[in-house]
C-alpha atoms as a PDB file:
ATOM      1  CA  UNK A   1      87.112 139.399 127.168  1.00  0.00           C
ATOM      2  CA  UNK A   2      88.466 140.118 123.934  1.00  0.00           C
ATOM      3  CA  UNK A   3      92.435 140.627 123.007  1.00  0.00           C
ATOM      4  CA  UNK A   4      92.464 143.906 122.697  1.00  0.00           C
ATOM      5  CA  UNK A   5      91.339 144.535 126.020  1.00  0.00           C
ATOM      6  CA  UNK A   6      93.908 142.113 127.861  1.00  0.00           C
ATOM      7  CA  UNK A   7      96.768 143.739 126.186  1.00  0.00           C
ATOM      8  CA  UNK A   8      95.448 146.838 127.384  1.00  0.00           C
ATOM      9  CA  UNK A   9      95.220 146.457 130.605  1.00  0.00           C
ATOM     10  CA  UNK A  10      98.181 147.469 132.588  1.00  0.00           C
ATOM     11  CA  UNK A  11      98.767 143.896 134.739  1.00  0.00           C
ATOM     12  CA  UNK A  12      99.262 142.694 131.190  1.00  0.00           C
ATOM     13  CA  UNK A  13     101.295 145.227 129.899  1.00  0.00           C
ATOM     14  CA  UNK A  14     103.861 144.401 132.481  1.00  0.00           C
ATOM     15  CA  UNK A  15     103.740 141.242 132.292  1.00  0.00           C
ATOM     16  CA  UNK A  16     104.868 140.955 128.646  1.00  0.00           C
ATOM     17  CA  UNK A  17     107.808 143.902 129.295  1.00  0.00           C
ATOM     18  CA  UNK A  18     108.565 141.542 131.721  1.00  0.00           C
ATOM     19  CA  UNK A  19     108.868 138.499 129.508  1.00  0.00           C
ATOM     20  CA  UNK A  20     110.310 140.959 126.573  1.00  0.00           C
ATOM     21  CA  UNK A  21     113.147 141.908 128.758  1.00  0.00           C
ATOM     22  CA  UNK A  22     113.789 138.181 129.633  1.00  0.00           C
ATOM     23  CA  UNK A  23     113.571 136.447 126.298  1.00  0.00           C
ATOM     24  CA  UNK A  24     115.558 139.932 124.697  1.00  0.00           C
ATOM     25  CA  UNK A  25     117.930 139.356 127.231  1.00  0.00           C
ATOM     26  CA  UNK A  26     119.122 136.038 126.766  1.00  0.00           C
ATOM     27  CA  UNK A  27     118.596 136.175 123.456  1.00  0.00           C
ATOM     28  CA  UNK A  28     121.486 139.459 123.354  1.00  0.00           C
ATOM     29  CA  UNK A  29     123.484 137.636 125.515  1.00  0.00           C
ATOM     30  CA  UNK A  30     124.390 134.535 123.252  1.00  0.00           C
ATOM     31  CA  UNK A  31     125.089 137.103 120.364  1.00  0.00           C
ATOM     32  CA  UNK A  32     127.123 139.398 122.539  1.00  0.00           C
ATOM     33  CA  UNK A  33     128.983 135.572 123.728  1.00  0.00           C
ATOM     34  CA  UNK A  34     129.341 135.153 119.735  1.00  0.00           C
ATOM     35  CA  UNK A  35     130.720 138.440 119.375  1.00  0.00           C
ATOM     36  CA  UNK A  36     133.247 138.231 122.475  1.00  0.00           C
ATOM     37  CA  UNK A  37     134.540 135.186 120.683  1.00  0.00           C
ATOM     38  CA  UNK A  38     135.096 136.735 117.128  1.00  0.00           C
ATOM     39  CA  UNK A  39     136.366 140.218 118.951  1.00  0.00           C
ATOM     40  CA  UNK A  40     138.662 137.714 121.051  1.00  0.00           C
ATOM     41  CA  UNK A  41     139.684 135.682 118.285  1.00  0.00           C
ATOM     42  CA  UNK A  42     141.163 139.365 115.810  1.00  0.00           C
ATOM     43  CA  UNK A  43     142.252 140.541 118.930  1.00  0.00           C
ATOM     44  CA  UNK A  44     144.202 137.350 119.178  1.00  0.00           C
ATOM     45  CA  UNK A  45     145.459 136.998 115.503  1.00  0.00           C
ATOM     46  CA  UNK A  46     146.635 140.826 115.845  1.00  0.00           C
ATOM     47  CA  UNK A  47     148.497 140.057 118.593  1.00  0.00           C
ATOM     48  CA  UNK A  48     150.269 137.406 116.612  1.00  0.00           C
ATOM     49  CA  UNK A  49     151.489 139.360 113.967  1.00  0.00           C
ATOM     50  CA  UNK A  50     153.881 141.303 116.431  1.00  0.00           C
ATOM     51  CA  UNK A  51     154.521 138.856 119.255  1.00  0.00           C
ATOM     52  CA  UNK A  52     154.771 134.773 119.102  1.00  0.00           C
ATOM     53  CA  UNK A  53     151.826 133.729 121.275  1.00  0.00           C
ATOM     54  CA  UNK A  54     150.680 130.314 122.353  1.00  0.00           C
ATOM     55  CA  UNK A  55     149.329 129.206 125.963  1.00  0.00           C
ATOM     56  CA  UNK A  56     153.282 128.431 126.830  1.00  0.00           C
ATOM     57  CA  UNK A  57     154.305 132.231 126.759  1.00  0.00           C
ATOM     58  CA  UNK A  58     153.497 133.174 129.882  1.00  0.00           C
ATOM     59  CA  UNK A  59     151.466 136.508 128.664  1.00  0.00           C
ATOM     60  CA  UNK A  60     149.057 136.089 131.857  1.00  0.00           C
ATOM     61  CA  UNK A  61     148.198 139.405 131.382  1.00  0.00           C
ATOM     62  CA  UNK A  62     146.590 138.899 128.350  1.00  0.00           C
ATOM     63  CA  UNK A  63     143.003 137.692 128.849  1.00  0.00           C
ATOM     64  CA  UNK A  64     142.468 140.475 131.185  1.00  0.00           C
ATOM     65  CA  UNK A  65     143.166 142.719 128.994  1.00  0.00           C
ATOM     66  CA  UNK A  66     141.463 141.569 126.250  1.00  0.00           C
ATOM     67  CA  UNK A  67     138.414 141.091 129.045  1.00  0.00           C
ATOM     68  CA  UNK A  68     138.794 144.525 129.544  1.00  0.00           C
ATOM     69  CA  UNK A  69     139.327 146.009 125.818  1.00  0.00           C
ATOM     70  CA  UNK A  70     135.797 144.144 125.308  1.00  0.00           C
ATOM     71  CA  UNK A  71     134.113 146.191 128.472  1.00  0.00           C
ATOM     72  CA  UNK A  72     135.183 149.327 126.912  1.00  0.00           C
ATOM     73  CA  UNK A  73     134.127 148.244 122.749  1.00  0.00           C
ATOM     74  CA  UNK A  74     130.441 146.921 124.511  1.00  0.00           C
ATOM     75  CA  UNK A  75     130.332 150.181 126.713  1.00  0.00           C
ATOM     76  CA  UNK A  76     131.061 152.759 123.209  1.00  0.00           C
ATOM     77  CA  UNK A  77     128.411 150.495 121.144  1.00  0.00           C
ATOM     78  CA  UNK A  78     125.673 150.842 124.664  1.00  0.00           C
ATOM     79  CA  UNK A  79     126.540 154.762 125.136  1.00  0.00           C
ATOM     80  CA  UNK A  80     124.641 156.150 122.106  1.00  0.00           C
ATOM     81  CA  UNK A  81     121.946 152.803 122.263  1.00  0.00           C
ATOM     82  CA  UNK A  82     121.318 153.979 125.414  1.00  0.00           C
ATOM     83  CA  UNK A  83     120.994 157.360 125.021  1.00  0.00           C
ATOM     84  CA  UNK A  84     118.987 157.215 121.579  1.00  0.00           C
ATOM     85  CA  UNK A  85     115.498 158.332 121.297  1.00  0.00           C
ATOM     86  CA  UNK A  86     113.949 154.083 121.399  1.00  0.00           C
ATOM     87  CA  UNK A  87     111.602 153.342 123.421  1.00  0.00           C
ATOM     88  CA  UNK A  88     112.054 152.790 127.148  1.00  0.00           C
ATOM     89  CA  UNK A  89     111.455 148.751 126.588  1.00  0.00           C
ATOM     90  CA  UNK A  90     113.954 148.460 123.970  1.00  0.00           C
ATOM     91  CA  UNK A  91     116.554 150.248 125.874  1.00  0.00           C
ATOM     92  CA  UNK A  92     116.204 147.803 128.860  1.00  0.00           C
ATOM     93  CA  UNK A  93     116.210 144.627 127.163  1.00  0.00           C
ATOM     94  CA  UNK A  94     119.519 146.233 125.485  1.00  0.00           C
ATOM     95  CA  UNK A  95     121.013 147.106 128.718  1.00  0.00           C
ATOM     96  CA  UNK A  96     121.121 143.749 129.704  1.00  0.00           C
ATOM     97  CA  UNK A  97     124.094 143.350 127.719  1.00  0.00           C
ATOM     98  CA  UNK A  98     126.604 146.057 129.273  1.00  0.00           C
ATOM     99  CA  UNK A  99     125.083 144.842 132.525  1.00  0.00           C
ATOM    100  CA  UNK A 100     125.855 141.304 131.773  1.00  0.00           C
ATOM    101  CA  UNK A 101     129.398 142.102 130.251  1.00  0.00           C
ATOM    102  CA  UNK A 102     130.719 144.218 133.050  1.00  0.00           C
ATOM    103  CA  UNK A 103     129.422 141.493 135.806  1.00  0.00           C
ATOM    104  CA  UNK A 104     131.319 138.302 133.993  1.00  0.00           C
ATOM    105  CA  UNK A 105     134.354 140.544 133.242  1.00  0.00           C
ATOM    106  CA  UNK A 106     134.513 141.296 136.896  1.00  0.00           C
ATOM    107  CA  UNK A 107     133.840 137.545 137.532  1.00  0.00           C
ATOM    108  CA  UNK A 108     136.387 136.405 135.134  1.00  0.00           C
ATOM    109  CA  UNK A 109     139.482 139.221 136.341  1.00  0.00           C
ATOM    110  CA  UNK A 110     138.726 137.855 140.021  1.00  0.00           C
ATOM    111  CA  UNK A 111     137.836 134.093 139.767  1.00  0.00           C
ATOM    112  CA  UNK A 112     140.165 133.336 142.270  1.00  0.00           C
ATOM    113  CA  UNK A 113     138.555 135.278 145.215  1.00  0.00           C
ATOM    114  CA  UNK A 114     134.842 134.205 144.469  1.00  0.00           C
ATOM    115  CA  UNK A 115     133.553 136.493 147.618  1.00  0.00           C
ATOM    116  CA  UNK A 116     135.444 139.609 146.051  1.00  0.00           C
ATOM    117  CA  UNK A 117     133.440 139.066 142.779  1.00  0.00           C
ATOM    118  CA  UNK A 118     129.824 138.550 144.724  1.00  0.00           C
ATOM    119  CA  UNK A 119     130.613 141.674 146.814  1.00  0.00           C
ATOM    120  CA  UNK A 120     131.750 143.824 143.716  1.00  0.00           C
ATOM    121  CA  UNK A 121     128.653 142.598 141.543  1.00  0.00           C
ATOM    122  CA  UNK A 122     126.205 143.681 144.773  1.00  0.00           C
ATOM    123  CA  UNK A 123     127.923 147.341 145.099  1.00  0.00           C
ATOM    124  CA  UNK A 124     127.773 147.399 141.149  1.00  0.00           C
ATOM    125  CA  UNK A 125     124.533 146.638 141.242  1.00  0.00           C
ATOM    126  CA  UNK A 126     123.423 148.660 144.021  1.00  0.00           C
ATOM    127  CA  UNK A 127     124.718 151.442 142.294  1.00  0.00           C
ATOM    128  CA  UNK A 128     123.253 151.271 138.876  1.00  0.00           C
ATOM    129  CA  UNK A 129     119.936 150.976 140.760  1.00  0.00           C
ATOM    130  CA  UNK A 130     120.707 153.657 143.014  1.00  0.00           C
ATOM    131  CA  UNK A 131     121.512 155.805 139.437  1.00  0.00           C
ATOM    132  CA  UNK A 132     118.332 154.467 138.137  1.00  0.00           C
ATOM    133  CA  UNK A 133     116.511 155.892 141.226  1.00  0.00           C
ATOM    134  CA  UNK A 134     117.966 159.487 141.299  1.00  0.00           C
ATOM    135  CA  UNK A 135     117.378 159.792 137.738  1.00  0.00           C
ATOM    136  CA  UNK A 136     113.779 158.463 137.948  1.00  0.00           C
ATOM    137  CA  UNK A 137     113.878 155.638 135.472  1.00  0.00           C
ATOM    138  CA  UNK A 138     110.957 153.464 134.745  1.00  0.00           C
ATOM    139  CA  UNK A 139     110.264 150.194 136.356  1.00  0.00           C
ATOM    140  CA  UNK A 140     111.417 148.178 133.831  1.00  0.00           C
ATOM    141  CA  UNK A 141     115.271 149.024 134.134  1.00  0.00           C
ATOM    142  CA  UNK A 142     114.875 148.122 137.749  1.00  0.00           C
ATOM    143  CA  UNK A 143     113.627 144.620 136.523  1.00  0.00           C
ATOM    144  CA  UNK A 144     116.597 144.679 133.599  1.00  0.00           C
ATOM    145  CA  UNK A 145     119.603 145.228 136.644  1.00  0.00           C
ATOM    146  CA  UNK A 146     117.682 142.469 139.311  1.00  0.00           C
ATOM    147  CA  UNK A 147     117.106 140.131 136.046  1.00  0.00           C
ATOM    148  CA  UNK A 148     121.043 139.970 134.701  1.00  0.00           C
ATOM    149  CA  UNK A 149     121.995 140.057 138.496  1.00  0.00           C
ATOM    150  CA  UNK A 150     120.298 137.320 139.904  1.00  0.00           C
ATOM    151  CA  UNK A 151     120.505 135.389 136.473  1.00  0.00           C
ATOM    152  CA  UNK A 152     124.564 135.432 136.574  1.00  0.00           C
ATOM    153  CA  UNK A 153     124.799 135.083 140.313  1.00  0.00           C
ATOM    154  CA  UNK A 154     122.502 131.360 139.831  1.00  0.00           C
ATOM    155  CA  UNK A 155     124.369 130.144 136.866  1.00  0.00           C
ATOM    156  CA  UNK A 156     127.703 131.351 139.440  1.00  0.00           C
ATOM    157  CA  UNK A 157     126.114 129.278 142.316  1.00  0.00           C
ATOM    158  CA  UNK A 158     124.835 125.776 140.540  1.00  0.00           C
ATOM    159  CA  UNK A 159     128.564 125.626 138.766  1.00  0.00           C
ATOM    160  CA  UNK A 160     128.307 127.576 135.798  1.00  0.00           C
ATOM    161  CA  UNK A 161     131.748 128.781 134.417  1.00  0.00           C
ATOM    162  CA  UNK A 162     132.637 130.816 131.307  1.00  0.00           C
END
């Protein structure tokens, strides 16, 4: 059996989406971490020029927001990825990344109640699949939503923290 006719068949098409998705995936998320820290960090230094901070000011307010401030910049930058022309593969490895954003903010803005953030992150994710099925998405995003799910709910369970 030659190359060509491996990567042709479709058992081995889905196989390397599959693998694309999961090695994109990861691969976005460490950048997107990167850029969360250097967003964090001007967001952080702006805040300074108006108001003395340090961890002693009692601003506990302030991580959320700046949590949430990074939902909303990820979300503007995915809107118009998402609804570009690229192809459907590209567009769920990149969806990872709102996906993953969304379900460690909502981690992070309710670490002290760690069933709250479980049962949010199922009904979130029931409900982007549920989208995905009444608008008749390919396979793929299915595998994108299950992937970052069950990825951030592990590294939750064996002691991960961010």
């Amino acid at each position: 059996m030659s190359k060509k006719s491996f990567f042709k068949k479709p058992i081995a098409k889905k196989i390397l989406w599959v693998l694309a998705v999961t090695i994109g995936g990861l691969i976005l998320w460490n950048i997107t971490f990167l850029f969360d820290a250097l967003f964090q960090g001007v967001i952080r230094r702006l805040f300074m020029l108006f108001i003395p901070f340090n961890p002693e000011t009692g601003y506990g307010w302030f991580p959320s927001l700046m949590h949430g401030l990074f939902v909303v910049v990820i979300c503007l930058i995915s809107w118009p990825i998402l609804k570009s022309k690229l192809g459907t593969l590209y567009k769920a490895i990149y969806s990872t990344v709102p996906l993953a954003v969304i379900i460690v903010t909502i981690g992070i803005l309710f670490n002290q109640l760690p069933t709250l953030i479980y049962i949010i992150g199922v009904l979130f994710g029931i409900s982007i699949l549920y989208y995905l099925y009444r608008t008749n998405r390919s396979w793929i995003y299915y595998y994108a939503v299950i992937f970052t799910g069950l990825t951030l709910a592990i590294f939750t369970l064996m002691g991960g923290e961010i």
